[in-house]
C-alpha atoms as a PDB file:
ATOM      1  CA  UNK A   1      49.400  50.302  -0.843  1.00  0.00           C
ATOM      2  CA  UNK A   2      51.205  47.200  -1.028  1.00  0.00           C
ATOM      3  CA  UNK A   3      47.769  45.283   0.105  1.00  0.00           C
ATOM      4  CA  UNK A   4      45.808  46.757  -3.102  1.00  0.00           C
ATOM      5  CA  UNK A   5      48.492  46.287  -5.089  1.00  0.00           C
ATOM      6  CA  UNK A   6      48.145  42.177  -4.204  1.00  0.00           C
ATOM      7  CA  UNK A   7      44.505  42.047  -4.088  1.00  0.00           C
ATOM      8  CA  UNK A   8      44.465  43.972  -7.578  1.00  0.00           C
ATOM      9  CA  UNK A   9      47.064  40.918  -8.585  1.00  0.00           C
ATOM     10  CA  UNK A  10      45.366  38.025  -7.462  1.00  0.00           C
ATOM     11  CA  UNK A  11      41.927  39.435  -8.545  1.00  0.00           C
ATOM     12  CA  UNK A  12      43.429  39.725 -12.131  1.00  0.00           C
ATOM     13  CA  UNK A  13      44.871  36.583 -11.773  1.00  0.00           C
ATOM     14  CA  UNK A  14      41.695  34.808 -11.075  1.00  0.00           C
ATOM     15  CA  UNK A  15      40.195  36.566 -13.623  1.00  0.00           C
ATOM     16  CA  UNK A  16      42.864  35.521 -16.386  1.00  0.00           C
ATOM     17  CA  UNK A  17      42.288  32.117 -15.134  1.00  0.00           C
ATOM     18  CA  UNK A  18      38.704  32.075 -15.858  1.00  0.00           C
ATOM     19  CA  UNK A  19      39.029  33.329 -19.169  1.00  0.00           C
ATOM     20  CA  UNK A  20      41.771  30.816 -20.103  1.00  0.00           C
ATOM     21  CA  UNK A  21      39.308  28.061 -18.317  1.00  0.00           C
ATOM     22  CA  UNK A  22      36.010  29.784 -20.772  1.00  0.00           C
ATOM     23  CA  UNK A  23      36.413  26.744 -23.253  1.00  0.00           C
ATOM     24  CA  UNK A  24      37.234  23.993 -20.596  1.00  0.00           C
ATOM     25  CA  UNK A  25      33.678  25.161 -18.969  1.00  0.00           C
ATOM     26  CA  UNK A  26      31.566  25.121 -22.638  1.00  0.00           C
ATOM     27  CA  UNK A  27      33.067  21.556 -23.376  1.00  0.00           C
ATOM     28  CA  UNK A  28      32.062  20.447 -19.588  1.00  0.00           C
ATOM     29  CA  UNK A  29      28.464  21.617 -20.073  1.00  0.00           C
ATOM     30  CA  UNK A  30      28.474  20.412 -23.802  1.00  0.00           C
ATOM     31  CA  UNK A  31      29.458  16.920 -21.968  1.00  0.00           C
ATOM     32  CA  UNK A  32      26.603  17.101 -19.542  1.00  0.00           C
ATOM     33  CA  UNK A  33      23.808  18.012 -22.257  1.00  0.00           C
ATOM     34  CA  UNK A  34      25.303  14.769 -23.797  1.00  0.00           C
ATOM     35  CA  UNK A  35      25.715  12.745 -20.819  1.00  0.00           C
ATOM     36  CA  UNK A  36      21.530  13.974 -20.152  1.00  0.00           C
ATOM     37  CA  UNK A  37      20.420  13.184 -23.789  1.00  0.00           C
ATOM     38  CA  UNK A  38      22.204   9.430 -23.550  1.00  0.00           C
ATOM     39  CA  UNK A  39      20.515   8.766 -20.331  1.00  0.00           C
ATOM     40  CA  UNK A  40      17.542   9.738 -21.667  1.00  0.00           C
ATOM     41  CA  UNK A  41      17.903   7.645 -24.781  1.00  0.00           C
ATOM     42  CA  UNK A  42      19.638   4.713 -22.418  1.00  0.00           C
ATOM     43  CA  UNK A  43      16.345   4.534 -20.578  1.00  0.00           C
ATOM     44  CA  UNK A  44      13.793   3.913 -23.611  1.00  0.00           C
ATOM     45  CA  UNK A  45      16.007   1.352 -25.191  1.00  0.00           C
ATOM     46  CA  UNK A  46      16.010  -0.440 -21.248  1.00  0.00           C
ATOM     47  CA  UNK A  47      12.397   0.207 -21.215  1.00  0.00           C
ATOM     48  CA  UNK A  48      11.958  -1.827 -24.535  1.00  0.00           C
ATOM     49  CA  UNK A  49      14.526  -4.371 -23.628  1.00  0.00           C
ATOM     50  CA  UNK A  50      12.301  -5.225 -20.657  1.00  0.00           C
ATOM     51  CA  UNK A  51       8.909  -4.374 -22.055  1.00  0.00           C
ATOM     52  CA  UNK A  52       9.376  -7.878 -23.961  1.00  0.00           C
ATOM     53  CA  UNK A  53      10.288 -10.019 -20.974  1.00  0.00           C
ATOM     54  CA  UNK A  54       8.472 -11.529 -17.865  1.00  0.00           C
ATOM     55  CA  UNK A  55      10.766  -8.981 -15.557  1.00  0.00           C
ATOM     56  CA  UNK A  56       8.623  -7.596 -12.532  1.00  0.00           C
ATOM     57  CA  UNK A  57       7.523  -4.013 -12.825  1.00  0.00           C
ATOM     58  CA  UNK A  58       9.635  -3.047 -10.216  1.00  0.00           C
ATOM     59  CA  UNK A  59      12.676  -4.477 -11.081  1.00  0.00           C
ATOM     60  CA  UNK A  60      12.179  -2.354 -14.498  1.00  0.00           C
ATOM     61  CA  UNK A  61      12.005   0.367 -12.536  1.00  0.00           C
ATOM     62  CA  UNK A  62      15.684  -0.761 -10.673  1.00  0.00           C
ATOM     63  CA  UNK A  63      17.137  -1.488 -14.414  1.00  0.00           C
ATOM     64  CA  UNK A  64      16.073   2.013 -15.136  1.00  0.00           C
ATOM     65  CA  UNK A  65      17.092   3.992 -12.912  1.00  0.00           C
ATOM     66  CA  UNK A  66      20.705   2.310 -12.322  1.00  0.00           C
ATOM     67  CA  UNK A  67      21.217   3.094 -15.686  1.00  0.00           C
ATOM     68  CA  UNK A  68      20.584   6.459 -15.445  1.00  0.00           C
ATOM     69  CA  UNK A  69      22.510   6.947 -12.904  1.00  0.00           C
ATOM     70  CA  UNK A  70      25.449   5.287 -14.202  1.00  0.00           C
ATOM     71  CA  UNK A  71      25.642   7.041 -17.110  1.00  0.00           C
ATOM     72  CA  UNK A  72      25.613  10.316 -14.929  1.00  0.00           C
ATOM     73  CA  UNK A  73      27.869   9.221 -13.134  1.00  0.00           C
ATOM     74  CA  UNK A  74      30.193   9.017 -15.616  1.00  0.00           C
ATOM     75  CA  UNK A  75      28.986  12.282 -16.998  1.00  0.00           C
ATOM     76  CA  UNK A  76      29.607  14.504 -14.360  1.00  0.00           C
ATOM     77  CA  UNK A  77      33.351  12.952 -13.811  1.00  0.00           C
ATOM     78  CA  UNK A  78      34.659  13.331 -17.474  1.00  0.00           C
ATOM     79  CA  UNK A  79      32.646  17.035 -16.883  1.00  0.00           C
ATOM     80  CA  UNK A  80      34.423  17.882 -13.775  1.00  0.00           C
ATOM     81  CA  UNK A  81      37.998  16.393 -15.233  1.00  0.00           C
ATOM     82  CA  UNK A  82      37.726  19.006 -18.040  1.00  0.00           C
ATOM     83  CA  UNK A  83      36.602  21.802 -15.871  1.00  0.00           C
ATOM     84  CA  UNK A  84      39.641  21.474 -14.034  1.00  0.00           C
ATOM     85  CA  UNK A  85      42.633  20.233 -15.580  1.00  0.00           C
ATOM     86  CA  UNK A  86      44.545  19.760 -12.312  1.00  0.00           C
ATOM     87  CA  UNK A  87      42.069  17.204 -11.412  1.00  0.00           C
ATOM     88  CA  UNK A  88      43.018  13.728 -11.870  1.00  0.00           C
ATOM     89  CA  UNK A  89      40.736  10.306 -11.471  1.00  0.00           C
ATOM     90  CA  UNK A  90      42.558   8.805  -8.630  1.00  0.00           C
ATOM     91  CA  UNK A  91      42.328  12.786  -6.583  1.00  0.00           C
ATOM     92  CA  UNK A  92      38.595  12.926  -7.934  1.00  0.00           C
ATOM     93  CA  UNK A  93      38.136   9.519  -6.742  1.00  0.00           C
ATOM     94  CA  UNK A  94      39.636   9.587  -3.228  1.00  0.00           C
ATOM     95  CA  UNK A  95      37.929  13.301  -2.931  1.00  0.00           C
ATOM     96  CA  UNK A  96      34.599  11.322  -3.127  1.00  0.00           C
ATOM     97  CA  UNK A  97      35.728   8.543  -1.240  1.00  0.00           C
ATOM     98  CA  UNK A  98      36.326  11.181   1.882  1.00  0.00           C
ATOM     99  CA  UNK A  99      33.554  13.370   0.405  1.00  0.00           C
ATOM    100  CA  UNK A 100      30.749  10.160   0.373  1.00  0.00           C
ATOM    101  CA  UNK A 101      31.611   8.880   4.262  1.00  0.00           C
ATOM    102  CA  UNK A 102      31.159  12.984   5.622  1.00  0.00           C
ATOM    103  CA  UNK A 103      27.688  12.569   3.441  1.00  0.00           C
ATOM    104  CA  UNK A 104      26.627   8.847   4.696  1.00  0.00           C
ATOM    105  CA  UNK A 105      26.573  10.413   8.343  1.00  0.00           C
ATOM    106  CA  UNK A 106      24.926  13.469   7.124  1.00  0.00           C
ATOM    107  CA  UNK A 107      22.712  11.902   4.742  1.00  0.00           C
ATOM    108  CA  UNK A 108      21.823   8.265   6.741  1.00  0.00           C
ATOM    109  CA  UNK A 109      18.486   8.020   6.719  1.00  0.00           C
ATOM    110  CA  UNK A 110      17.838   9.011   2.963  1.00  0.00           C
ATOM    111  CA  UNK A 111      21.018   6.200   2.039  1.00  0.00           C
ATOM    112  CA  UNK A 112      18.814   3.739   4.399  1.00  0.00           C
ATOM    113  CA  UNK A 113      16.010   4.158   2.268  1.00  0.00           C
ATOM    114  CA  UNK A 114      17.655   4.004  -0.998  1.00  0.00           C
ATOM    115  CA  UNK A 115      19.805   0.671  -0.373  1.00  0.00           C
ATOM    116  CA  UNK A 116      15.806  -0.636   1.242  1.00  0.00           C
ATOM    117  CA  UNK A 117      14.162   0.695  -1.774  1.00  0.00           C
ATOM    118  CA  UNK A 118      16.799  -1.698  -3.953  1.00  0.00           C
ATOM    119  CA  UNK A 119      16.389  -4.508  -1.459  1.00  0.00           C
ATOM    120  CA  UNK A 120      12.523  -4.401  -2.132  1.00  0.00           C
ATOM    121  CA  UNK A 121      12.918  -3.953  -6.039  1.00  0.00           C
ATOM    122  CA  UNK A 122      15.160  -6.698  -6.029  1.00  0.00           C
ATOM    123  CA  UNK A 123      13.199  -9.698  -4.236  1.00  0.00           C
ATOM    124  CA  UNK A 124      10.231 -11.632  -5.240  1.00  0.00           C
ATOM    125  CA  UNK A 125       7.643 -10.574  -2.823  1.00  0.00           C
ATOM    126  CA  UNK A 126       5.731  -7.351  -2.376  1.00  0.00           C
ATOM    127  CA  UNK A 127       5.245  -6.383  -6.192  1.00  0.00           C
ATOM    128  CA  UNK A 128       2.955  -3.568  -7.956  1.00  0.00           C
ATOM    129  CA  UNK A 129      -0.379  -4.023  -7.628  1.00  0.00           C
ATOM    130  CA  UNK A 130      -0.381  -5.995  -4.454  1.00  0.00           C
ATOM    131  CA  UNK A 131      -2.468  -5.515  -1.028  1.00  0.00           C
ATOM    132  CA  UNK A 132      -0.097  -4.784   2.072  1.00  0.00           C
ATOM    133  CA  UNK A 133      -0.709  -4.507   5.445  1.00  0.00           C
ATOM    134  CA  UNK A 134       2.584  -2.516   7.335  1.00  0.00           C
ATOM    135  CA  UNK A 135       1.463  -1.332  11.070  1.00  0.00           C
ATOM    136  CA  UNK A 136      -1.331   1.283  10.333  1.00  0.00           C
ATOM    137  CA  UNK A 137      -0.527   1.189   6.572  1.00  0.00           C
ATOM    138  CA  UNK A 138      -3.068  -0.737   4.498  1.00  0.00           C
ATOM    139  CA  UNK A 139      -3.359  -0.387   0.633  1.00  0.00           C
ATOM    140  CA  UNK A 140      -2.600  -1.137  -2.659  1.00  0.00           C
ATOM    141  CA  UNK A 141       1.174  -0.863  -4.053  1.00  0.00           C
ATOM    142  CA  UNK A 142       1.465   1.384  -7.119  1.00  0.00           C
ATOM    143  CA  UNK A 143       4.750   2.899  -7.168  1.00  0.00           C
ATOM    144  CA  UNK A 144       8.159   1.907  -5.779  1.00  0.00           C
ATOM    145  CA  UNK A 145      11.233   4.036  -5.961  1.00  0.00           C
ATOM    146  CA  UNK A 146      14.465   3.736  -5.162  1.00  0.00           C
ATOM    147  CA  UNK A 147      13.602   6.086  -1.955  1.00  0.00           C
ATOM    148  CA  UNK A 148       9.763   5.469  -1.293  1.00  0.00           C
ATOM    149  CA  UNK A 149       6.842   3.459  -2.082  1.00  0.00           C
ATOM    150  CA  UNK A 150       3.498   4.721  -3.474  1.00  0.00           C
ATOM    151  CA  UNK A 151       0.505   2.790  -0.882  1.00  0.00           C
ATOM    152  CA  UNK A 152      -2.992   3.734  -2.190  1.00  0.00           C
ATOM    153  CA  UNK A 153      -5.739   3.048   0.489  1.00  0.00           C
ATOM    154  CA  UNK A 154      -9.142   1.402  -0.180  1.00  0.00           C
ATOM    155  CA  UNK A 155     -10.562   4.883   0.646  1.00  0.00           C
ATOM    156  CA  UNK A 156      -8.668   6.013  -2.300  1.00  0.00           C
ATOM    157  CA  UNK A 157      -6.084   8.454  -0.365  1.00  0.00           C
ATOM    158  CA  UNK A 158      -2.511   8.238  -1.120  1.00  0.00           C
ATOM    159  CA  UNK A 159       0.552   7.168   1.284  1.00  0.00           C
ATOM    160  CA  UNK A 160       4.051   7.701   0.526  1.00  0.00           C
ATOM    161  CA  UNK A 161       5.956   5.608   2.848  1.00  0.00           C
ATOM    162  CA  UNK A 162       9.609   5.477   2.977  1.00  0.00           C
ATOM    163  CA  UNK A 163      11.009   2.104   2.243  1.00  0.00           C
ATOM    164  CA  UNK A 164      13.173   1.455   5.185  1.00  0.00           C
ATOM    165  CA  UNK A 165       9.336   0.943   6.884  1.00  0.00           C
ATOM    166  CA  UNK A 166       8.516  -1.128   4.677  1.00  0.00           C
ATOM    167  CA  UNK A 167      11.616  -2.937   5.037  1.00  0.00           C
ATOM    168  CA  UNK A 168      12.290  -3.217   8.454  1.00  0.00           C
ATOM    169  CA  UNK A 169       8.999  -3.900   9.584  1.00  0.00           C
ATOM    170  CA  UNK A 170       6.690  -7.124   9.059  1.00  0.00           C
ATOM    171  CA  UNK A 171       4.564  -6.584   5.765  1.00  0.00           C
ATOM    172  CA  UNK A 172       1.382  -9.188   5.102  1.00  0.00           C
ATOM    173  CA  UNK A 173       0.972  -8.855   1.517  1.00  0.00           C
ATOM    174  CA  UNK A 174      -2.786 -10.145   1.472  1.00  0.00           C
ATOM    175  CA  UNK A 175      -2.736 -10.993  -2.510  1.00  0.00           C
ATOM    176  CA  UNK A 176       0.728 -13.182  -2.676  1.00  0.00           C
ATOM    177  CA  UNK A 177      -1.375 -16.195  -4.166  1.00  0.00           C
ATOM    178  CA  UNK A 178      -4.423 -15.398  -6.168  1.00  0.00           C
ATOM    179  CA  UNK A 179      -6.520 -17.338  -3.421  1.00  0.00           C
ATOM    180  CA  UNK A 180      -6.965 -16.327   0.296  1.00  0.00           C
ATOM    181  CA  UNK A 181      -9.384 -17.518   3.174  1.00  0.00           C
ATOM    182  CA  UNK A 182     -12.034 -15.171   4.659  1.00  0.00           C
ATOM    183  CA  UNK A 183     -14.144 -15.355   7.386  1.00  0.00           C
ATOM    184  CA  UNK A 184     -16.753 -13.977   9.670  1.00  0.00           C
ATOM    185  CA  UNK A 185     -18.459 -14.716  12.916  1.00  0.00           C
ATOM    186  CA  UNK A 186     -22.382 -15.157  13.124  1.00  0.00           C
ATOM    187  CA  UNK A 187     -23.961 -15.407  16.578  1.00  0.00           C
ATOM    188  CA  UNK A 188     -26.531 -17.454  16.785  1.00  0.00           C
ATOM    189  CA  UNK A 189     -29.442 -17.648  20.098  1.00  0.00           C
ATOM    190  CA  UNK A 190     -29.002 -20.558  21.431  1.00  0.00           C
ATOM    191  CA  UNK A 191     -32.083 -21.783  22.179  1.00  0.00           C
ATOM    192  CA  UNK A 192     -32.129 -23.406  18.149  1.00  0.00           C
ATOM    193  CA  UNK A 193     -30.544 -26.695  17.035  1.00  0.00           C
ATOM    194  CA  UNK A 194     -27.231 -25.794  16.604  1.00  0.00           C
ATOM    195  CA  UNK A 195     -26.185 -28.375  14.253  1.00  0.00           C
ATOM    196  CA  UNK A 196     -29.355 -26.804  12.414  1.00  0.00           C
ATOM    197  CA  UNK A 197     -28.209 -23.470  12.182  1.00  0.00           C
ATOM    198  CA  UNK A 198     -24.433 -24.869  11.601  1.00  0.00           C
ATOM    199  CA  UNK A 199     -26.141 -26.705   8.176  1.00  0.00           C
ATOM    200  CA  UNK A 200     -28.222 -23.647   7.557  1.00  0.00           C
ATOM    201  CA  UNK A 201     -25.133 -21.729   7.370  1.00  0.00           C
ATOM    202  CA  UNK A 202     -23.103 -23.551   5.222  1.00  0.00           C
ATOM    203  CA  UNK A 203     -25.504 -24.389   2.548  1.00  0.00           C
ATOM    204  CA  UNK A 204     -25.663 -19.834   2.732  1.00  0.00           C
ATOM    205  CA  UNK A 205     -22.438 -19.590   2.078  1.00  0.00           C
ATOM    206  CA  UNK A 206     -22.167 -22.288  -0.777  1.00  0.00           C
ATOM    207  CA  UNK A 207     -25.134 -20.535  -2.270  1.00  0.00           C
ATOM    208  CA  UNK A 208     -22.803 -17.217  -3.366  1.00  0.00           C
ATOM    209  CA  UNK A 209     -21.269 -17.378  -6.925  1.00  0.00           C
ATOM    210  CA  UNK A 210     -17.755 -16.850  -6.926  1.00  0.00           C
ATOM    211  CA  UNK A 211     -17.184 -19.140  -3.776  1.00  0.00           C
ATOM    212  CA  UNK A 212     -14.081 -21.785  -3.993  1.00  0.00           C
ATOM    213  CA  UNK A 213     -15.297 -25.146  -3.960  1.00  0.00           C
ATOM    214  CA  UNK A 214     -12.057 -26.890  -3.953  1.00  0.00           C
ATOM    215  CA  UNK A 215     -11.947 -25.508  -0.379  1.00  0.00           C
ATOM    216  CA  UNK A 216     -14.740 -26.642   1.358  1.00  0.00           C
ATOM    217  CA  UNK A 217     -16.794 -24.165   3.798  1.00  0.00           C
ATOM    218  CA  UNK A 218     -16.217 -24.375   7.264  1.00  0.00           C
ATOM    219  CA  UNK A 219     -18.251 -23.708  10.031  1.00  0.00           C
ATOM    220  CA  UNK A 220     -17.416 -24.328  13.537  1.00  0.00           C
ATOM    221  CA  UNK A 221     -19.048 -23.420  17.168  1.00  0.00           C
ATOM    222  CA  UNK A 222     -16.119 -21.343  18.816  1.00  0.00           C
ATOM    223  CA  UNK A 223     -17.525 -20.193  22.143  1.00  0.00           C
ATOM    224  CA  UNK A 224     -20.369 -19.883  23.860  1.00  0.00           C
ATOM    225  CA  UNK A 225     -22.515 -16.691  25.574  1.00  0.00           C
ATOM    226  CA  UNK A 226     -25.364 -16.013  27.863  1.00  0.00           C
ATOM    227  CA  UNK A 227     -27.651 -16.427  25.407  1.00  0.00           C
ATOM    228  CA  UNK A 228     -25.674 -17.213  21.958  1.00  0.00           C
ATOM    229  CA  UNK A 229     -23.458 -19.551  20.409  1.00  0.00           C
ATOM    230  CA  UNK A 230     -20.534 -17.834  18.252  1.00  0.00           C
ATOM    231  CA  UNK A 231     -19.978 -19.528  14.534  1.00  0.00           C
ATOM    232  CA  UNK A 232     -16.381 -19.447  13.016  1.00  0.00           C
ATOM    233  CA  UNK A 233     -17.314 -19.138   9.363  1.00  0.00           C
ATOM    234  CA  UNK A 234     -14.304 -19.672   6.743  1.00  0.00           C
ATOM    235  CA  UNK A 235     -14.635 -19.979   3.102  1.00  0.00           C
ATOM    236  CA  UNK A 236     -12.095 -19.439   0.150  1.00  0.00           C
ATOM    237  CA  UNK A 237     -12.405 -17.398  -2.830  1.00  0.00           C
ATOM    238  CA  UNK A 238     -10.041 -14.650  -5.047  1.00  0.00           C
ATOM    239  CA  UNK A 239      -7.850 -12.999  -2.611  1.00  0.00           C
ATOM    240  CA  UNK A 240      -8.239  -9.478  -5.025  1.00  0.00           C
ATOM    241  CA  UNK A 241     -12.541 -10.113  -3.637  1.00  0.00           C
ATOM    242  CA  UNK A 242     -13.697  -6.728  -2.052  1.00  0.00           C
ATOM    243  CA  UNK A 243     -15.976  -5.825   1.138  1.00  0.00           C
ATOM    244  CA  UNK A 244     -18.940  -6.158  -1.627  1.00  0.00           C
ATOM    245  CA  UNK A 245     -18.574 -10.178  -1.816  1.00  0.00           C
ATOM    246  CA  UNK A 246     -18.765 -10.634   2.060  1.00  0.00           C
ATOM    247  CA  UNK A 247     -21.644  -7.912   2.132  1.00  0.00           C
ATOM    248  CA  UNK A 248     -23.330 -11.009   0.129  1.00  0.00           C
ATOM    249  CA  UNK A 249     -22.010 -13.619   2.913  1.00  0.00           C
ATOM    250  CA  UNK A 250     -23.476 -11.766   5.433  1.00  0.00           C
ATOM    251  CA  UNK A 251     -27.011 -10.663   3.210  1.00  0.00           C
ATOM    252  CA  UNK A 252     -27.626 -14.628   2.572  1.00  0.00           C
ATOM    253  CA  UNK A 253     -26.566 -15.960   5.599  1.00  0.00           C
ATOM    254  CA  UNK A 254     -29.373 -13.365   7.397  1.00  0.00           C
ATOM    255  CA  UNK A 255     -32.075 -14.415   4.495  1.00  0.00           C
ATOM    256  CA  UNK A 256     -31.561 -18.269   5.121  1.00  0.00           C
ATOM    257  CA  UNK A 257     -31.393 -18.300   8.642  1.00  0.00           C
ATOM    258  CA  UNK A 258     -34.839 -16.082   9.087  1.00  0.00           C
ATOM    259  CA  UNK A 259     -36.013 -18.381   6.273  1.00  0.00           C
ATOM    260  CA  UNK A 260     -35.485 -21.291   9.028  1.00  0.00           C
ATOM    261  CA  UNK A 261     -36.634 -18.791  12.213  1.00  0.00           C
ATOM    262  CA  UNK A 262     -33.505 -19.194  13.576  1.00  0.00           C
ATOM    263  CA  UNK A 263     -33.199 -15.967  15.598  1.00  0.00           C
ATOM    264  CA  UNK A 264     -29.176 -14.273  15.217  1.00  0.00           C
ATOM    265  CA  UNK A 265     -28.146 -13.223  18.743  1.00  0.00           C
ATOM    266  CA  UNK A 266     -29.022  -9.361  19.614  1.00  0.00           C
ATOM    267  CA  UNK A 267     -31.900  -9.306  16.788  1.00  0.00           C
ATOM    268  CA  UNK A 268     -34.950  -9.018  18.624  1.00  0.00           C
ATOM    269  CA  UNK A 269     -38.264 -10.752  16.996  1.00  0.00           C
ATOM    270  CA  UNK A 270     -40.702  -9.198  15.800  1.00  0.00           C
ATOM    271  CA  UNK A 271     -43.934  -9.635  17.719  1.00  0.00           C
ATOM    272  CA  UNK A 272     -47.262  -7.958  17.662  1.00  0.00           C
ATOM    273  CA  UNK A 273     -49.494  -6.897  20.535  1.00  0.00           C
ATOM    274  CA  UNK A 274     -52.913  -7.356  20.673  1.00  0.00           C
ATOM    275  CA  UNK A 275     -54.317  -4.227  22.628  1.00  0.00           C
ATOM    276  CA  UNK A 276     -57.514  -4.366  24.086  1.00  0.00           C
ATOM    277  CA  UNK A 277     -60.241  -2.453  23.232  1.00  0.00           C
ATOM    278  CA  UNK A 278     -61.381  -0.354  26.483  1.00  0.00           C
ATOM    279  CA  UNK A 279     -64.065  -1.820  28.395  1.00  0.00           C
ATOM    280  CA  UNK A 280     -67.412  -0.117  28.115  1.00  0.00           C
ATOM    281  CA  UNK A 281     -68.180   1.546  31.356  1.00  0.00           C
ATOM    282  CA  UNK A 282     -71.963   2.513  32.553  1.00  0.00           C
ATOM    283  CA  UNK A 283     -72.273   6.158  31.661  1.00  0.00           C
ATOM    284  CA  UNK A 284     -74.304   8.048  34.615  1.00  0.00           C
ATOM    285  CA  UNK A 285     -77.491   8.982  33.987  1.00  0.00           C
ATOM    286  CA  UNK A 286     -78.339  12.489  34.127  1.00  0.00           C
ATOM    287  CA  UNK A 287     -80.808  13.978  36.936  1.00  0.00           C
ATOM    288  CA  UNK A 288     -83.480  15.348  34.802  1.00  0.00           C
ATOM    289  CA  UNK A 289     -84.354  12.092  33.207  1.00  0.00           C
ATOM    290  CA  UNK A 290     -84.138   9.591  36.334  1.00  0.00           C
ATOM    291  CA  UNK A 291     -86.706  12.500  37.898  1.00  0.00           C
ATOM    292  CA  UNK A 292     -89.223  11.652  34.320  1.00  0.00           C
END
């Protein structure tokens, strides 16, 4: 009897404590609808402080988003101070000094990717709207978040990557200056004048609007076949160009080299055969009419 008799105590007790603790609770969840509407309102006025300036995308993004989380930060402490009274700063810090390490272990790889997604936001390369290439990863940066980055491939499908990828491993960001070099290789028989064909070439490629003249075209014999000659062929132009604009390389280079008969290695001419008619042959004459 003495065991109910305690449990029916401290059940009351807890109870009486809750109901004496009923306002403490409304004013903590009053504080975190506030704390919610400021960081709401904190992030529009960022997002027009920073609309106005020459700020990268993504670093808008990083101004954003440490603001709201500052300001919930502070939210949810002043909330849990009022909650419970016995809780001071310097206990609710410490608590989430001992609390944060036991989460860091638990919790590495998603605290990798958020201090890489802040590394990224934070320097000059790799912005929105460039072309990476990051192992198998090739595509067009829309997104980046303070966890993962938002790769759209040429074939239009969608890769979230996490950042620490993207920051741990060698990126080539194919549109860092707003010019690049392309190039292809044309196999030529060798049998033609090679400086011919070399000439023939270049004068192709020249031919294509959009091509950068302050870099000339190169072209350049780079190793020889059984039968062929392989040209290096380099030319500048926008780096943002797609696969259309070297469809056109390759469509005038083939049109001006068959418009000199200079055969491309593997493309067999065209030839026509004569075929003989078949030679008459003396028909047999039929019995009846050798006997007339």
């Amino acid at each position: 009897m003495n065991y109910i008799n305690t449990l029916n105590a401290q059940i009351q007790s807890m109870v009486k404590g809750f109901v004496q603790n009923v306002p403490n609770l409304i004013i903590s969840l009053l504080v975190l609808i506030v704390t919610w509407l400021l960081a709401k309102s904190a992030v529009r006025i960022a997002d027009r402080l920073t609309k106005h300036t020459q700020m990268r995308e993504n670093l808008k993004q990083l101004v954003e988003t440490l603001v709201r989380m500052s300001i919930w930060v502070f939210g949810l402490l002043i909330a849990a101070t009022i909650s419970m009274p016995g809780l001071t700063p310097g206990s609710l810090f410490a608590g989430l000094g001992i609390g944060a390490l036991a989460i860091g272990f638990a919790f590495q790889d998603i605290f990798e990717n958020f201090l890489a997604g802040v590394l990224i936001m934070v320097r000059d390369r790799m912005r929105i709207g460039d072309t990476i290439e990051c192992q198998s990863i090739t595509g067009k940066v829309e997104r980046i978040t303070l966890r993962e980055s938002h790769i759209r491939a040429p074939s239009n499908e969608l890769t979230i990557v996490p950042n620490s990828v993207l920051f741990k491993n060698p990126v080539k960001i194919t549109t860092d200056k707003p010019q690049r070099r392309f190039q292809i290789v044309v196999s030529v028989v060798s049998d033609h004048d090679l400086d011919l064909a070399a000439e023939t070439i270049r004068k192709a490629v020249e031919g294509v609007p959009d091509i950068d003249m302050n870099h000339p075209v190169a072209v350049f014999a780079q190793e020889f076949k059984p039968s062929a000659v392989d040209f290096l062929v380099q030319w500048w132009a926008a780096a943002r160009q797609k696969d259309e604009f070297t469809d056109r390389i390759i469509r005038q280079i083939k049109r001006r080299l068959d418009d000199a008969e200079i055969q491309i290695a593997g493309a067999q001419p065209t030839t026509i055969e004569m075929v003989k008619p078949p030679e008459a042959t003396a028909q047999p004459v039929p019995r009846e009419i050798e006997r007339v």
